[in-house]
N, C-alpha and C. Protein backbone atom coordinates (compact mmCIF):
# COMPACT_ATOMS: atom_id res chain seq x y z
N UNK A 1 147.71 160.37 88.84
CA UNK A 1 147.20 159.93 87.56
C UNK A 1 147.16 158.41 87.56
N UNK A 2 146.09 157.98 87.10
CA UNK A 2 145.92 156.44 86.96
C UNK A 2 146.56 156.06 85.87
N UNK A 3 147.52 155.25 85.84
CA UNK A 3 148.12 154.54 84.83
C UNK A 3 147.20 153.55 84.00
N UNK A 4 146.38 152.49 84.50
CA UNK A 4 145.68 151.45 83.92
C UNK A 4 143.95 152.32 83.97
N UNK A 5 144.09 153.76 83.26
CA UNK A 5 142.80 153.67 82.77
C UNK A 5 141.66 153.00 82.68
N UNK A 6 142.46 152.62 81.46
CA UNK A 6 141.76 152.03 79.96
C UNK A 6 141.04 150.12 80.92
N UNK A 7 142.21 149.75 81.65
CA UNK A 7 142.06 148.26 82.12
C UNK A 7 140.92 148.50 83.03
N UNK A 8 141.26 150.14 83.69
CA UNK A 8 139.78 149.85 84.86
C UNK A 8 138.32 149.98 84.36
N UNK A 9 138.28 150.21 82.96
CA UNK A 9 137.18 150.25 82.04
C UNK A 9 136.37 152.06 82.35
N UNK A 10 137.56 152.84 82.58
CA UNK A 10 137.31 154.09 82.49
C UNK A 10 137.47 154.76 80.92
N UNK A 11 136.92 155.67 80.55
CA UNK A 11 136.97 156.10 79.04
C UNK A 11 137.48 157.32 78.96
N UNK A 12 138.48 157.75 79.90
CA UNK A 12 139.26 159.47 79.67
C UNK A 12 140.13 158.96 80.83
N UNK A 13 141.05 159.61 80.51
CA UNK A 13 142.39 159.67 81.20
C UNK A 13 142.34 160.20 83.00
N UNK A 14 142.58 159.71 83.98
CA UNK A 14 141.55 159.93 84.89
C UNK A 14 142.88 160.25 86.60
N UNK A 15 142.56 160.66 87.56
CA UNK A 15 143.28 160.89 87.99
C UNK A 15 143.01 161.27 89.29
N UNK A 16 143.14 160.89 90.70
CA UNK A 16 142.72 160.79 92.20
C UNK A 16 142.82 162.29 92.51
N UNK A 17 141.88 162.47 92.99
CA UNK A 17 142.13 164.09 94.10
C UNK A 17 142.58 163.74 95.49
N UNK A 18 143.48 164.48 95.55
CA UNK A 18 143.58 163.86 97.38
C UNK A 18 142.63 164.44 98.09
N UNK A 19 142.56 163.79 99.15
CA UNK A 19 141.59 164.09 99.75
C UNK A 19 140.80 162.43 100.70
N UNK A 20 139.56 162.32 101.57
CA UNK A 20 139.40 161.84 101.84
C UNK A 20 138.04 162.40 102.20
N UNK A 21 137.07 161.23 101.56
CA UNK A 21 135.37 161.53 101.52
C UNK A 21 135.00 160.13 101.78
N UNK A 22 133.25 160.42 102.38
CA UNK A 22 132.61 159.55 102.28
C UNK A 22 131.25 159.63 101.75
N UNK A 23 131.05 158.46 101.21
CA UNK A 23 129.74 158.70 100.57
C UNK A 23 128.66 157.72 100.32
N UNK A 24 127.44 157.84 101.61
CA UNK A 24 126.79 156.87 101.63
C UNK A 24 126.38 155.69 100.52
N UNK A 25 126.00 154.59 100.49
CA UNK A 25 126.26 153.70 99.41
C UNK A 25 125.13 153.95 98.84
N UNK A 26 124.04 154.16 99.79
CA UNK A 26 122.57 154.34 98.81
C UNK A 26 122.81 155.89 97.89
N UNK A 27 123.76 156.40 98.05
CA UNK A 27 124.11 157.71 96.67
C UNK A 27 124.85 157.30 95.51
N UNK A 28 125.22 156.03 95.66
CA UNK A 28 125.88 155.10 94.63
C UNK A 28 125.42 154.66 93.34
N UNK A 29 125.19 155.46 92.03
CA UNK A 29 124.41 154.94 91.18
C UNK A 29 124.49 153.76 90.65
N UNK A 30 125.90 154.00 90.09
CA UNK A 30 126.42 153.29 88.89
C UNK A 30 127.93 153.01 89.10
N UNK A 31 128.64 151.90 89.04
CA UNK A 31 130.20 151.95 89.15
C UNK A 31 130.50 151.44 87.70
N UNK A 32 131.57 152.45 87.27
CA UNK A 32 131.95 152.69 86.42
C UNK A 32 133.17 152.27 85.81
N UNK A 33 134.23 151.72 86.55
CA UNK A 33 135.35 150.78 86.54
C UNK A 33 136.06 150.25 87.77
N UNK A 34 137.02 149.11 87.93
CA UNK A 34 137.49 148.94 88.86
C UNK A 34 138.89 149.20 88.74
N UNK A 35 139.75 149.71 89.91
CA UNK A 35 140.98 150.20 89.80
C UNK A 35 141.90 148.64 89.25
N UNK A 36 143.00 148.88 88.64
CA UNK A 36 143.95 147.86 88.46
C UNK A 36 144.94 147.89 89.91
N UNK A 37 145.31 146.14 90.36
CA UNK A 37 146.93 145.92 91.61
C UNK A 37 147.62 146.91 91.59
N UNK A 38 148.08 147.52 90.26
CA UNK A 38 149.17 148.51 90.22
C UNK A 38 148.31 149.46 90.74
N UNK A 39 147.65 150.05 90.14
CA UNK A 39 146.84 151.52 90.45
C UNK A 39 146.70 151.31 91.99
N UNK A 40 146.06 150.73 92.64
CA UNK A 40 145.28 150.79 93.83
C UNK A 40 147.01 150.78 94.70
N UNK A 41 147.72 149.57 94.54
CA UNK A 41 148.91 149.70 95.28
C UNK A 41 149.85 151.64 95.09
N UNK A 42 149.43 151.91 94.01
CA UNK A 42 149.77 153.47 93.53
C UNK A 42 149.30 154.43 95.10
N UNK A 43 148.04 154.06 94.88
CA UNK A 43 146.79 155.03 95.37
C UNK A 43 147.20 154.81 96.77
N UNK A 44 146.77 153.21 97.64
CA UNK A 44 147.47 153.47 98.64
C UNK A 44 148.80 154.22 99.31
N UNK A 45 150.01 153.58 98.72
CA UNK A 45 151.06 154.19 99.18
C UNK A 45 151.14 155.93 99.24
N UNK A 46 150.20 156.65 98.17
CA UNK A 46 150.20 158.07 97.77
C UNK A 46 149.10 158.59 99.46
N UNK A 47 148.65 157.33 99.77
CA UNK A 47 147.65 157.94 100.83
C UNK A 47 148.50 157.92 101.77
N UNK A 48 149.42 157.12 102.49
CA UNK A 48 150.41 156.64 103.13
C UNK A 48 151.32 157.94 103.29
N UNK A 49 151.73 157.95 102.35
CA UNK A 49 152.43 159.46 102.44
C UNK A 49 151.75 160.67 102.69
N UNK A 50 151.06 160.81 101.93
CA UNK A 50 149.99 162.01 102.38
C UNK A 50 149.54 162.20 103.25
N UNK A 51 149.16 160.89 104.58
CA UNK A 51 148.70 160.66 105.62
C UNK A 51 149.68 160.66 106.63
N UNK A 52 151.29 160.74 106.20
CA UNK A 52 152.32 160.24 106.91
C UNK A 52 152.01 159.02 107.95
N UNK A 53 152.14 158.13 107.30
CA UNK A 53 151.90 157.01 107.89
C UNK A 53 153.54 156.07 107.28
């Protein structure tokens, strides 16, 4: 679960699937917020583990 929502200029309470995708940039419409230091430092470390790294 993303803590800083609201700061990444997301409008619902929002929350990472694990997992790992890619997705060409020309399928890229629209970006919609940017993650907050905290969040992303969140997100990494959750990949870190998940990845056992």
């Amino acid at each position: 679960m993303l803590f800083d929502w609201v700061a990444a200029g997301l409008n619902v309470s929002t929350a990472v699937k694990r997992g790992l995708y890619t997705v060409h940039q020309s399928l890229v419409v629209t970006i919609i917020g940017k993650l907050t230091d905290a969040d992303i430092e969140q997100l990494e470390q959750s990949l870190r583990d998940w990845l056992g790294l």
